[in-house]
Protein backbone atom coordinates (compact mmCIF):
# COMPACT_ATOMS: atom_id res chain seq x y z
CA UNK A 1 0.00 0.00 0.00
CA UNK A 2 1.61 3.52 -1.20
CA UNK A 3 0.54 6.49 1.36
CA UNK A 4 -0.19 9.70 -0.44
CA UNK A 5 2.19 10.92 2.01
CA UNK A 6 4.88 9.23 0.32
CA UNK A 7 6.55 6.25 1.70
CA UNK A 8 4.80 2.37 1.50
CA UNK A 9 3.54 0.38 4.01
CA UNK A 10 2.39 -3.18 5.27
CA UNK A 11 -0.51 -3.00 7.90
CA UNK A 12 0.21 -7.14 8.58
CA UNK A 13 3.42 -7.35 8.48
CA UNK A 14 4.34 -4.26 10.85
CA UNK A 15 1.74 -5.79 13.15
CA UNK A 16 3.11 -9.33 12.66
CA UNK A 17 7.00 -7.29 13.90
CA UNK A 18 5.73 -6.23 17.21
CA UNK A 19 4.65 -9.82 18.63
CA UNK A 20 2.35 -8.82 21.14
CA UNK A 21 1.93 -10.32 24.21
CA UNK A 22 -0.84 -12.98 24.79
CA UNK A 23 -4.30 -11.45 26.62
CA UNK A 24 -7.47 -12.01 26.14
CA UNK A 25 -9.73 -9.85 22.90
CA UNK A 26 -12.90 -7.67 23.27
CA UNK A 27 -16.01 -8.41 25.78
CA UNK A 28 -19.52 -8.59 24.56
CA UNK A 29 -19.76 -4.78 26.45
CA UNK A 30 -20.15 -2.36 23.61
CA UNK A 31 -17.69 -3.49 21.46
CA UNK A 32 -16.11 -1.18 18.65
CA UNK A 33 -18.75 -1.46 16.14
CA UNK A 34 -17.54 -3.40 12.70
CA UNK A 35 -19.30 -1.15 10.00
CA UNK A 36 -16.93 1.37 11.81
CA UNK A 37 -14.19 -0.64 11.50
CA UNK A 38 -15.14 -1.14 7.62
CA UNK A 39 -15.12 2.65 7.06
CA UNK A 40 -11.65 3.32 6.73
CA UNK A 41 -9.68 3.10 3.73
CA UNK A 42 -6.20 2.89 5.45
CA UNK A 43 -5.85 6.00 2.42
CA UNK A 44 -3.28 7.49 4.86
CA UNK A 45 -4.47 10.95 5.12
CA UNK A 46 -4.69 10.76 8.86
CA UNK A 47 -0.99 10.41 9.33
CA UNK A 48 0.03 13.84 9.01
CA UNK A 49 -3.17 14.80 11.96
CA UNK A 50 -1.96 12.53 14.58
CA UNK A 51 0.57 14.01 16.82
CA UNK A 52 1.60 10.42 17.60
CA UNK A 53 2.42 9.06 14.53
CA UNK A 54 4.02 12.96 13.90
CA UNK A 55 6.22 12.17 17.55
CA UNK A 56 7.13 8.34 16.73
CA UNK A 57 6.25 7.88 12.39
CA UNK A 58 5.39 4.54 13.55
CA UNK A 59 2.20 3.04 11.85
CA UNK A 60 0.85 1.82 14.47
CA UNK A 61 0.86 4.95 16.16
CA UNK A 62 -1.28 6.69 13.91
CA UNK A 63 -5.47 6.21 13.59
CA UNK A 64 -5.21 3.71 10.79
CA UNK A 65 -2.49 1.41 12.18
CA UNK A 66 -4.88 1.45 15.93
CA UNK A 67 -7.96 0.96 13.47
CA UNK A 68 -6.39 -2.20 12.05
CA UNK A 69 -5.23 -3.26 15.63
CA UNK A 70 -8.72 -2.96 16.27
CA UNK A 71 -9.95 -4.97 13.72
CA UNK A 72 -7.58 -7.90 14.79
CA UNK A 73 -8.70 -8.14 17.85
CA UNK A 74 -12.29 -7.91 16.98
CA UNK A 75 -11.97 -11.01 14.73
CA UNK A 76 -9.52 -12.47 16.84
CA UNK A 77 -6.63 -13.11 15.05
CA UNK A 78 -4.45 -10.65 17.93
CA UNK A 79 -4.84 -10.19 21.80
CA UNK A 80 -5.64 -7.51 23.32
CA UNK A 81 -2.00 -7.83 24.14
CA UNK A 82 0.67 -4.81 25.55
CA UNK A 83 1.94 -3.71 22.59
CA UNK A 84 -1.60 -2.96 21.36
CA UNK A 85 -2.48 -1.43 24.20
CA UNK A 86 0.81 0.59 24.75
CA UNK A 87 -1.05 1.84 21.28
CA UNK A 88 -3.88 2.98 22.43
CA UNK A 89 -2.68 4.35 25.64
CA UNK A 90 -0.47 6.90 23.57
CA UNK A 91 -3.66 8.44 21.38
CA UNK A 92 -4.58 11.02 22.76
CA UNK A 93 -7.84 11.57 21.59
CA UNK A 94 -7.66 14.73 20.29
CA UNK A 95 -10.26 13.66 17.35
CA UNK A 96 -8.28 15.42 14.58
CA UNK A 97 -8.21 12.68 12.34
CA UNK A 98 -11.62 12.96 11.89
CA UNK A 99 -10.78 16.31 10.62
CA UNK A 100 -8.80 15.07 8.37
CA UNK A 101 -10.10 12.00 7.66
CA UNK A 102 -11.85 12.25 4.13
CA UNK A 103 -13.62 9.13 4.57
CA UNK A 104 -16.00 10.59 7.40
CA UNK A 105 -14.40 7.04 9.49
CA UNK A 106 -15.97 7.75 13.16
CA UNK A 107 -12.23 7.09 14.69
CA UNK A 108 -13.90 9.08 17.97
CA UNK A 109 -16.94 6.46 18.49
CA UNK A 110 -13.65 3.74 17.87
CA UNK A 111 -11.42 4.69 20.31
CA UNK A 112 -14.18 5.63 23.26
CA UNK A 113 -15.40 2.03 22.62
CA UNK A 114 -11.83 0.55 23.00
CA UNK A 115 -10.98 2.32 25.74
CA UNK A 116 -13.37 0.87 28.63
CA UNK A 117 -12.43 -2.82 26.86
CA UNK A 118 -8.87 -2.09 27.87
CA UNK A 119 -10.20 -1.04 31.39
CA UNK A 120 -11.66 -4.61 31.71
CA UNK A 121 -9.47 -6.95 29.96
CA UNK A 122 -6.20 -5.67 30.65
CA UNK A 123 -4.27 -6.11 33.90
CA UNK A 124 -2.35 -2.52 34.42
CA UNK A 125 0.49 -2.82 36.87
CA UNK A 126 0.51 -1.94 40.12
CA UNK A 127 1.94 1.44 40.09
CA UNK A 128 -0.22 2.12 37.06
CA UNK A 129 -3.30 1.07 38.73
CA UNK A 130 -1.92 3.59 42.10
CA UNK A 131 -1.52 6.08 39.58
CA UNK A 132 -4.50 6.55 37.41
CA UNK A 133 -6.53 5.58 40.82
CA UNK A 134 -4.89 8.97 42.81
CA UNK A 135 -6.14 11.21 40.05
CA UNK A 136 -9.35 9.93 40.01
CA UNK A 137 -9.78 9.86 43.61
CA UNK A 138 -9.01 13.78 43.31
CA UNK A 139 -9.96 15.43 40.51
CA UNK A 140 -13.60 14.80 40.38
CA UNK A 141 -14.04 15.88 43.58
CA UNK A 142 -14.15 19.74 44.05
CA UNK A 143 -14.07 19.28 48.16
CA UNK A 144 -10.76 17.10 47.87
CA UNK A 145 -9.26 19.77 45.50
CA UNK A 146 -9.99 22.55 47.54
CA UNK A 147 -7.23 21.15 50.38
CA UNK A 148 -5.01 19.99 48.16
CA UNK A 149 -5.13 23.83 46.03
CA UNK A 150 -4.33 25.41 49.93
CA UNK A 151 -1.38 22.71 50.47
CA UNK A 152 0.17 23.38 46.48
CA UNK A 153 -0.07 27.56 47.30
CA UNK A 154 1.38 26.69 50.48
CA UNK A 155 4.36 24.77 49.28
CA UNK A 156 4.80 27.92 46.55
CA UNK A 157 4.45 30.27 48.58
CA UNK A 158 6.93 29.19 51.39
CA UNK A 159 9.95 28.34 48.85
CA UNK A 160 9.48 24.84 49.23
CA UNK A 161 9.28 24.36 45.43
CA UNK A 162 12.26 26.95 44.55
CA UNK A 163 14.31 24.70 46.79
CA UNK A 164 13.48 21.42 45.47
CA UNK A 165 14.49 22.98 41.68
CA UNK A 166 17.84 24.40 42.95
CA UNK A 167 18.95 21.13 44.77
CA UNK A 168 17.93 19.19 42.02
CA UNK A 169 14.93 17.00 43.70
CA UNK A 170 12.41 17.70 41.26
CA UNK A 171 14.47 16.24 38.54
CA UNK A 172 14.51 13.04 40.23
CA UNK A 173 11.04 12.64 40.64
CA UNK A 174 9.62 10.11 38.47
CA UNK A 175 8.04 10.97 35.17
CA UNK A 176 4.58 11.20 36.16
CA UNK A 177 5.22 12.61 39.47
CA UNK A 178 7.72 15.32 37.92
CA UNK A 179 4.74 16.05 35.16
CA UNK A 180 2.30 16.38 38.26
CA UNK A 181 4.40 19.11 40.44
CA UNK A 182 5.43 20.88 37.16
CA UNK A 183 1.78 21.43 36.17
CA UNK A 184 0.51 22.71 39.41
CA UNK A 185 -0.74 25.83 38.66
CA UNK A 186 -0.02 29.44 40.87
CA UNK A 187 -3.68 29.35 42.72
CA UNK A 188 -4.31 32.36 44.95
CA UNK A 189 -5.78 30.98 47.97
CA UNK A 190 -8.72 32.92 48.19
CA UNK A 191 -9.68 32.18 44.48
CA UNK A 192 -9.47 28.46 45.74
CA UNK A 193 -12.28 29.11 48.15
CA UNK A 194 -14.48 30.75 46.14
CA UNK A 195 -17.92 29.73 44.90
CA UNK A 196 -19.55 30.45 41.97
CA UNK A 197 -23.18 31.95 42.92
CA UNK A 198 -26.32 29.94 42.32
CA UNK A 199 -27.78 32.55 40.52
CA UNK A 200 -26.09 35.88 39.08
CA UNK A 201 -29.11 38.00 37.51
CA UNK A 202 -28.44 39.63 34.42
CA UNK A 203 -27.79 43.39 34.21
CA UNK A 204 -30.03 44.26 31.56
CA UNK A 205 -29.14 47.59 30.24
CA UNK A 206 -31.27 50.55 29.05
CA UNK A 207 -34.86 50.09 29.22
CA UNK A 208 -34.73 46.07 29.33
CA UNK A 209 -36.35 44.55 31.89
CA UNK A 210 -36.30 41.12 30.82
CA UNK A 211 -33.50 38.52 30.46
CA UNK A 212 -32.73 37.83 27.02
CA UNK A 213 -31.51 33.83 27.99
CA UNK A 214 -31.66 31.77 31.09
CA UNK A 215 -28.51 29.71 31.30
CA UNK A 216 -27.43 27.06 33.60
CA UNK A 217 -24.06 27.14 33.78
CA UNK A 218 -21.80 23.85 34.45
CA UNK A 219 -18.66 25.10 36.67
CA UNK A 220 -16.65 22.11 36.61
CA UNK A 221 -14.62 20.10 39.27
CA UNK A 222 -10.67 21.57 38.57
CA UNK A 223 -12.41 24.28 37.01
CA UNK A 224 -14.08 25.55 39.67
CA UNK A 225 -11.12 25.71 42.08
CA UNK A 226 -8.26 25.97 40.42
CA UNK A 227 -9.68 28.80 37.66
CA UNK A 228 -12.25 30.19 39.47
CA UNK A 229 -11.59 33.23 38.10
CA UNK A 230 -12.35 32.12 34.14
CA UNK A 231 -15.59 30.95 35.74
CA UNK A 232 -16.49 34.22 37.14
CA UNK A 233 -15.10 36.28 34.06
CA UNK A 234 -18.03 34.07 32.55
CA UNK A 235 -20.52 35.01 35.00
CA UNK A 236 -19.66 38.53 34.21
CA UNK A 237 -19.38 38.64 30.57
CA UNK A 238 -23.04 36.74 30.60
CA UNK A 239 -25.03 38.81 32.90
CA UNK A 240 -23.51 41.81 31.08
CA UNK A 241 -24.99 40.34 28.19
CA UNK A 242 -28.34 39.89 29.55
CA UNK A 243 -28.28 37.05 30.96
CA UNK A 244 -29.20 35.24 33.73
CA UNK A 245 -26.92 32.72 35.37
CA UNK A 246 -27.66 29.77 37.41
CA UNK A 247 -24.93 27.30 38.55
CA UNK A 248 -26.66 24.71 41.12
CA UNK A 249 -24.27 24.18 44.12
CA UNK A 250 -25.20 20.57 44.09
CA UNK A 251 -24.07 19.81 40.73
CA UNK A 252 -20.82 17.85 40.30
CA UNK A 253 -18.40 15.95 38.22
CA UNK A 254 -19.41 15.96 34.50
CA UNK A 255 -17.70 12.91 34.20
CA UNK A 256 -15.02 13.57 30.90
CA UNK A 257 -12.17 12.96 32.78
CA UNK A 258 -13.35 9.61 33.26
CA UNK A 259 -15.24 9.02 30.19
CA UNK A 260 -12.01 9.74 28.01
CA UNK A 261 -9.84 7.11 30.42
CA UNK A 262 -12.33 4.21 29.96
CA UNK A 263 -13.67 4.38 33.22
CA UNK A 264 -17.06 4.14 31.48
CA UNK A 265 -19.50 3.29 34.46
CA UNK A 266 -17.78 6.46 36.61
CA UNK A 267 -18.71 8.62 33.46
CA UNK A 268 -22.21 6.71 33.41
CA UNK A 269 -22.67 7.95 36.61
CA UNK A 270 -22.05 11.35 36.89
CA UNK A 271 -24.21 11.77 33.70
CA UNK A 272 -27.04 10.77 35.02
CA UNK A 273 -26.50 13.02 38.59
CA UNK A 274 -25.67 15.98 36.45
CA UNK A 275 -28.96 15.90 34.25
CA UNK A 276 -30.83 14.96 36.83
CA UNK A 277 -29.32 18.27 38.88
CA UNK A 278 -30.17 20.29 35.75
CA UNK A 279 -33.38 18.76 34.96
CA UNK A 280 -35.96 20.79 37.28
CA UNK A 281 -33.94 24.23 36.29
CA UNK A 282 -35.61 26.20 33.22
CA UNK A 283 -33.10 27.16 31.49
CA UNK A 284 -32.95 28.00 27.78
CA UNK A 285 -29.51 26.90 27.32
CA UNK A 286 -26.61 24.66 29.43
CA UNK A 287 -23.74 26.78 29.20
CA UNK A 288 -19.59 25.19 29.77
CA UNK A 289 -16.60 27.22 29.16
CA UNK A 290 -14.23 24.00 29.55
CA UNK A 291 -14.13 22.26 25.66
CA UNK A 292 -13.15 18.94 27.13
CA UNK A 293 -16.23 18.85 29.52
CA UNK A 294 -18.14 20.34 27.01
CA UNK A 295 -17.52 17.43 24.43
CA UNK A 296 -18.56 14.91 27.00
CA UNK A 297 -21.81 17.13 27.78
CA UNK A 298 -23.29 17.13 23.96
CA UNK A 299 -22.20 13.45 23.66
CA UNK A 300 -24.76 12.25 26.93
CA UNK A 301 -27.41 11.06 24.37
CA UNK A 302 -24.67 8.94 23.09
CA UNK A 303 -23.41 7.57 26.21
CA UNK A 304 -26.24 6.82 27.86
CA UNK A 305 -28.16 5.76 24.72
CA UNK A 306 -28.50 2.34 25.86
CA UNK A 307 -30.29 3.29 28.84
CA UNK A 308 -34.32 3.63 28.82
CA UNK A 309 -34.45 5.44 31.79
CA UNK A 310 -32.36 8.31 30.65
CA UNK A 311 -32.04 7.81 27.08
CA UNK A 312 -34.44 10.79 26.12
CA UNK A 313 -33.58 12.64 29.20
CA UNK A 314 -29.83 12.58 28.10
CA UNK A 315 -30.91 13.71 24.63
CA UNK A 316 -32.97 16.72 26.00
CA UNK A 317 -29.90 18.08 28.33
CA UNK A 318 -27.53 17.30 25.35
CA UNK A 319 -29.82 19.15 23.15
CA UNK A 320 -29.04 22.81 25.16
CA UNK A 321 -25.50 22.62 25.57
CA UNK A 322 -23.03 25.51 24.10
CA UNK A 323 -19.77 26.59 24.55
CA UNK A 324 -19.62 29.76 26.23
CA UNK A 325 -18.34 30.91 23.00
CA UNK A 326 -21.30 30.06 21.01
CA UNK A 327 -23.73 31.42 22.63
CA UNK A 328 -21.65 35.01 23.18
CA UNK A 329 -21.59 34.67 19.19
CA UNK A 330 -25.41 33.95 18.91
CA UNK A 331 -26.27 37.44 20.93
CA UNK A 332 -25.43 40.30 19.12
CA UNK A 333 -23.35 42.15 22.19
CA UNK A 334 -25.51 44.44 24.59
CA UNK A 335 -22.51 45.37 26.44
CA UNK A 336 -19.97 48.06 25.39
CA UNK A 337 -16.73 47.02 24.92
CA UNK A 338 -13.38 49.08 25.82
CA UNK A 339 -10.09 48.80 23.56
CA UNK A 340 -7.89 46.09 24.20
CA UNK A 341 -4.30 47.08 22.19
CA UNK A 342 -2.73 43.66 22.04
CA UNK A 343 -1.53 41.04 19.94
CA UNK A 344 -2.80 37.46 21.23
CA UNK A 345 -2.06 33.70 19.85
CA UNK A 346 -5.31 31.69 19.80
CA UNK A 347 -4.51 28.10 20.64
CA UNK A 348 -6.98 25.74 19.77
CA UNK A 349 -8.51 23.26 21.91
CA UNK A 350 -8.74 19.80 20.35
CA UNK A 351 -12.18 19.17 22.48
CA UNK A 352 -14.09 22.27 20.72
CA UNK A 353 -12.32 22.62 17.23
CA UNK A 354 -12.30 19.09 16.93
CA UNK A 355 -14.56 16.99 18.80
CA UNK A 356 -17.25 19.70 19.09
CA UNK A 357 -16.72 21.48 15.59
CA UNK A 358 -16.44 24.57 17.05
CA UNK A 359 -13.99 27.14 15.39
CA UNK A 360 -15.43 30.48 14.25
CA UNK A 361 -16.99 31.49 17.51
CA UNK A 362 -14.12 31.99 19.91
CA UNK A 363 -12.48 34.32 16.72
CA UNK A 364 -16.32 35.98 16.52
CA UNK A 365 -16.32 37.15 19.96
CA UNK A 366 -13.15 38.01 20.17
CA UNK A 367 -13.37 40.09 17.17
CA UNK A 368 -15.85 42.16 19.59
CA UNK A 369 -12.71 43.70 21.22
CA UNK A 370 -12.04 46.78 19.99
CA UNK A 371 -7.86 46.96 18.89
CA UNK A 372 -7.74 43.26 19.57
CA UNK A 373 -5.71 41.67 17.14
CA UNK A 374 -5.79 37.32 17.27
CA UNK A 375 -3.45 35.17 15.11
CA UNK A 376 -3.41 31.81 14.99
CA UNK A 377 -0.10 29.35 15.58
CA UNK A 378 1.45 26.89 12.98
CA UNK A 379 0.35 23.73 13.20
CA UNK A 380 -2.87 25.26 14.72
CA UNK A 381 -4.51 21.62 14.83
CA UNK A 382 -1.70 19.91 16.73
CA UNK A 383 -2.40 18.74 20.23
CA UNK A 384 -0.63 20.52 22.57
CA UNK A 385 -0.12 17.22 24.70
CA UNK A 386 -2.29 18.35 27.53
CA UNK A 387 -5.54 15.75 26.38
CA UNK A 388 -7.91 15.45 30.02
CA UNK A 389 -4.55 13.42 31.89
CA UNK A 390 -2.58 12.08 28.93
CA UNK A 391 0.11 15.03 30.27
CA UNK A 392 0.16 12.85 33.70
CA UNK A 393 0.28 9.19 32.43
CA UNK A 394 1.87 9.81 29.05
CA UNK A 395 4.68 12.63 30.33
CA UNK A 396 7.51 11.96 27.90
CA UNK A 397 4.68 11.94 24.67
CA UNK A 398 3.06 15.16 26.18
CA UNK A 399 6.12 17.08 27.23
CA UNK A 400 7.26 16.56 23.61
CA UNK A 401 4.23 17.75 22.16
CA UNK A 402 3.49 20.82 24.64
CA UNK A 403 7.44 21.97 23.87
CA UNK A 404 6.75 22.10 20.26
CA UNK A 405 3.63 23.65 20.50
CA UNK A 406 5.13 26.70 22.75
CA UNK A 407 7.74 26.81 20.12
CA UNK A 408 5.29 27.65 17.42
CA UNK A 409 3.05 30.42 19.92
CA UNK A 410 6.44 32.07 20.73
CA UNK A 411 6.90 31.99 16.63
CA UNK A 412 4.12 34.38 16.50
CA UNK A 413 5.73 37.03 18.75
CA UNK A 414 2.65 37.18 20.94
CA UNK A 415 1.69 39.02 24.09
CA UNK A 416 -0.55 36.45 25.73
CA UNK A 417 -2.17 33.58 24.77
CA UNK A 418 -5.76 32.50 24.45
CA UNK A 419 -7.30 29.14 24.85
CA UNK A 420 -10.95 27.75 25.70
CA UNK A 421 -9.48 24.73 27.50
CA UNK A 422 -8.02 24.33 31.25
CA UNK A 423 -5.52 21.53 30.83
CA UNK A 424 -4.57 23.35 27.51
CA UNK A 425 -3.52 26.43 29.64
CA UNK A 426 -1.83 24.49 32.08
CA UNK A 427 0.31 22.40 29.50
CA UNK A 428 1.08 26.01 27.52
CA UNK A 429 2.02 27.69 30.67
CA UNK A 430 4.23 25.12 31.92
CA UNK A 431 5.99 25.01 28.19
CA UNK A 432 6.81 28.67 28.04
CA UNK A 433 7.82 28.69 31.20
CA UNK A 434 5.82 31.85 32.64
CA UNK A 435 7.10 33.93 30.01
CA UNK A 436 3.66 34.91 28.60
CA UNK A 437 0.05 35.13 30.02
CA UNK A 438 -2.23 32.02 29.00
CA UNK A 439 -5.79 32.97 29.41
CA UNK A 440 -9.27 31.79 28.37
CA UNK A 441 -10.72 34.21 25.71
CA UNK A 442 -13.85 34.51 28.24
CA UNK A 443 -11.35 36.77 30.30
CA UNK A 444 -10.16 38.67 27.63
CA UNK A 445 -13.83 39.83 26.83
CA UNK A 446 -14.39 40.14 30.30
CA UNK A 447 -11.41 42.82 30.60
CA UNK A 448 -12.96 44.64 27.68
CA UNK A 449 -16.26 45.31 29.40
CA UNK A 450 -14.84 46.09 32.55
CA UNK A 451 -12.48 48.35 30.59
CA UNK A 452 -9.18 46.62 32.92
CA UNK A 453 -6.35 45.05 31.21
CA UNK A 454 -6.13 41.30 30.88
CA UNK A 455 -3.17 40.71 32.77
């Protein structure tokens, strides 16, 4: 087979080289689906896409090569062995190859369905198993964060990390547990102990007396405590538009962190508690400004589709779901906006440009912003390595990936940088090493009403 990227290639027999170890195939559990399978042409225009294959130009690191490891172990002719799992452990979902792909092949429906299989059927070792069980012991859980945020301010703010880079500690660390420290981001303590209010009525100007939406407003788990202050920019910018905001304290974990490791019945789970925590609001619209979590929201009818109890509910909630950015672009703006004079890279996140199809609005309301001028970043579609916790369990792959991609922002002689995703910002920041603002483009409108600079 020639690739139209030049080069030829041998699905079987680079499969047949990596002699996989024995395991056993695919449960009977929503297995990847074989017309799905049967969709892709192996035509090769995926390759180029996949910041995998683009780290490693193996074949088996790019969408094709884990579509035909799929389809082995479907018919079983190979085990769900470690090489073909090391495989799927490195994608890192970022969905564009199905940019790309000119097939239409559903590579996202492929490699959610594979995932949870692996979850099952594959024995992790120990320290793996530790691992990927401490971050999901924490990061759902807004109440555990909220500690740990005061303990990593704490150990900033007292030297403790300074001193551990000067003697040379934090280099020793292991690779996950170095990637962990290095993205802990600068949280002011009282921002960690804020709450979002349960309703924020909007400030209707002029002669207005009535709100033009009603929006329930997810505010995340890490969201909520360790950028509290994107979520309140949001608050602002949306009751300055008209509307009004309600963000039930009850609501929790959205459950894309978990979804996008394979932990399937944890994301099953927190579906169903956060529609049913929406479901007596009336709202018009179910408003996220994180793109991961955002993804995971307007794919609920999806997830839960084999469900009869919540099939049609998941539909409805999935139904009223927007970026924050698309529904600032659907209102023609209300509020006035002050000059911002600055030149800012827009990073996109792989969740909204990508998985959600969502590209034009963040540049729409942006364009609001008087002076504002917003370039993008070669290799604009390139995941930055951050992916939900692929930057924890996949360090070497990620820090590879977020050092080229603050290569190609600092290519664009920027002053800050904008991006609609928290991990994103944390996996930029680290990369450029503080030397430019990263901030959600939410804030940067926010500054413009407020007529205060952005950083």
């Amino acid at each position: 087979m020639t690739s139209p990227h030049g080069g030829t290639h041998d699905p079987q027999a680079a499969q047949a080289a990596q002699a996989p170890a024995q395991g056993p195939g695919f449960d009977a559990h929503h297995p990847p689906s074989p017309d799905l399978l049967s969709d892709c042409v192996h035509c090769g225009f995926c390759l180029p896409a996949c910041p995998t294959y683009a780290l490693t130009g193996e074949e088996m690191n790019s969408p094709r090569g884990r579509i035909y490891q799929i389809k082995l172990i479907s018919e079983g002719e190979a085990p769900l062995g470690e090489a073909a799992v090391g495989h799927f452990d490195n994608c890192l979902g970022c969905m564009a190859c199905v940019t790309a792909c000119p097939s239409g092949v559903q590579y996202d429906r492929l490699i959610q369905s594979v995932r949870p299989q692996i979850e099952r059927n594959w024995a992790r070792s120990r320290a793996d198993r530790a691992f990927r069980g401490l971050i999901f012991r924490l990061f759902p859980y807004p109440r555990r964060l909220r500690p740990a945020a005061v303990l990593g301010a704490l150990y900033q703010r007292l030297g403790v990390r300074s001193l551990l880079k000067r003697t040379g500690v934090t280099r020793r660390l292991p690779a996950r547990l170095r990637a962990l420290e290095a993205l802990m981001p600068d949280v002011p303590l009282r921002s960690a102990l804020r709450r979002t209010p349960a309703h924020s009525p909007a400030r209707t100007p002029g002669s207005a007396t009535a709100a033009r939406r009603t929006v329930g407003m997810v505010t995340g788990c890490v969201q909520q405590v360790f950028f509290a202050h994107v979520n309140e920019a949001t608050v602002r910018v949306l009751t300055a538009e008209g509307c009004d905001v309600v963000a039930p304290r009850e609501q929790g974990c959205c459950g894309a962190l978990s979804e996008h490791a394979g932990r399937e019945e944890e994301a099953v789970v927190r579906a169903k508690r956060l529609i049913e925590t929406f479901e007596g609001l009336d709202v018009d619209v179910i408003v996220v400004n994180v793109a991961g979590c955002g993804s995971a929201l307007k794919e609920y009818g999806r997830l839960l589709a084999g469900d009869p109890g919540f099939r049609e509910r998941a539909e409805r909630f999935a139904a009223k779901v927007r970026d924050v950015s698309e529904l600032l672009a659907e209102l023609p703006p209300l509020a006035p906006r002050h000059p911002v004079p600055a030149r800012l890279a827009h990073h996109e996140a792989c969740h909204l440009a990508h998985a959600q199809g969502v590209r034009q609005a963040p540049r729409e309301v942006l364009r609001t912003v008087p002076d504002l001028e917003v370039v993008d970043i070669p290799e604009a579609d390139m995941c930055c390595g951050s992916a939900g916790v692929y930057n924890l369990v996949q360090p070497e792959s990620a820090e590879e990936l977020g050092r080229r991609k603050a290569g190609n922002v600092r290519s664009t002689a920027p002053e800050a940088v904008v991006t609609a995703n928290p991990g994103c910002l944390l996996q930029i920041s680290r990369h450029l090493d503080a030397e430019l603002p990263v901030l959600h483009p939410v804030q940067v409108v926010d500054a413009s009403i407020r007529g205060v600079k952005p950083w």
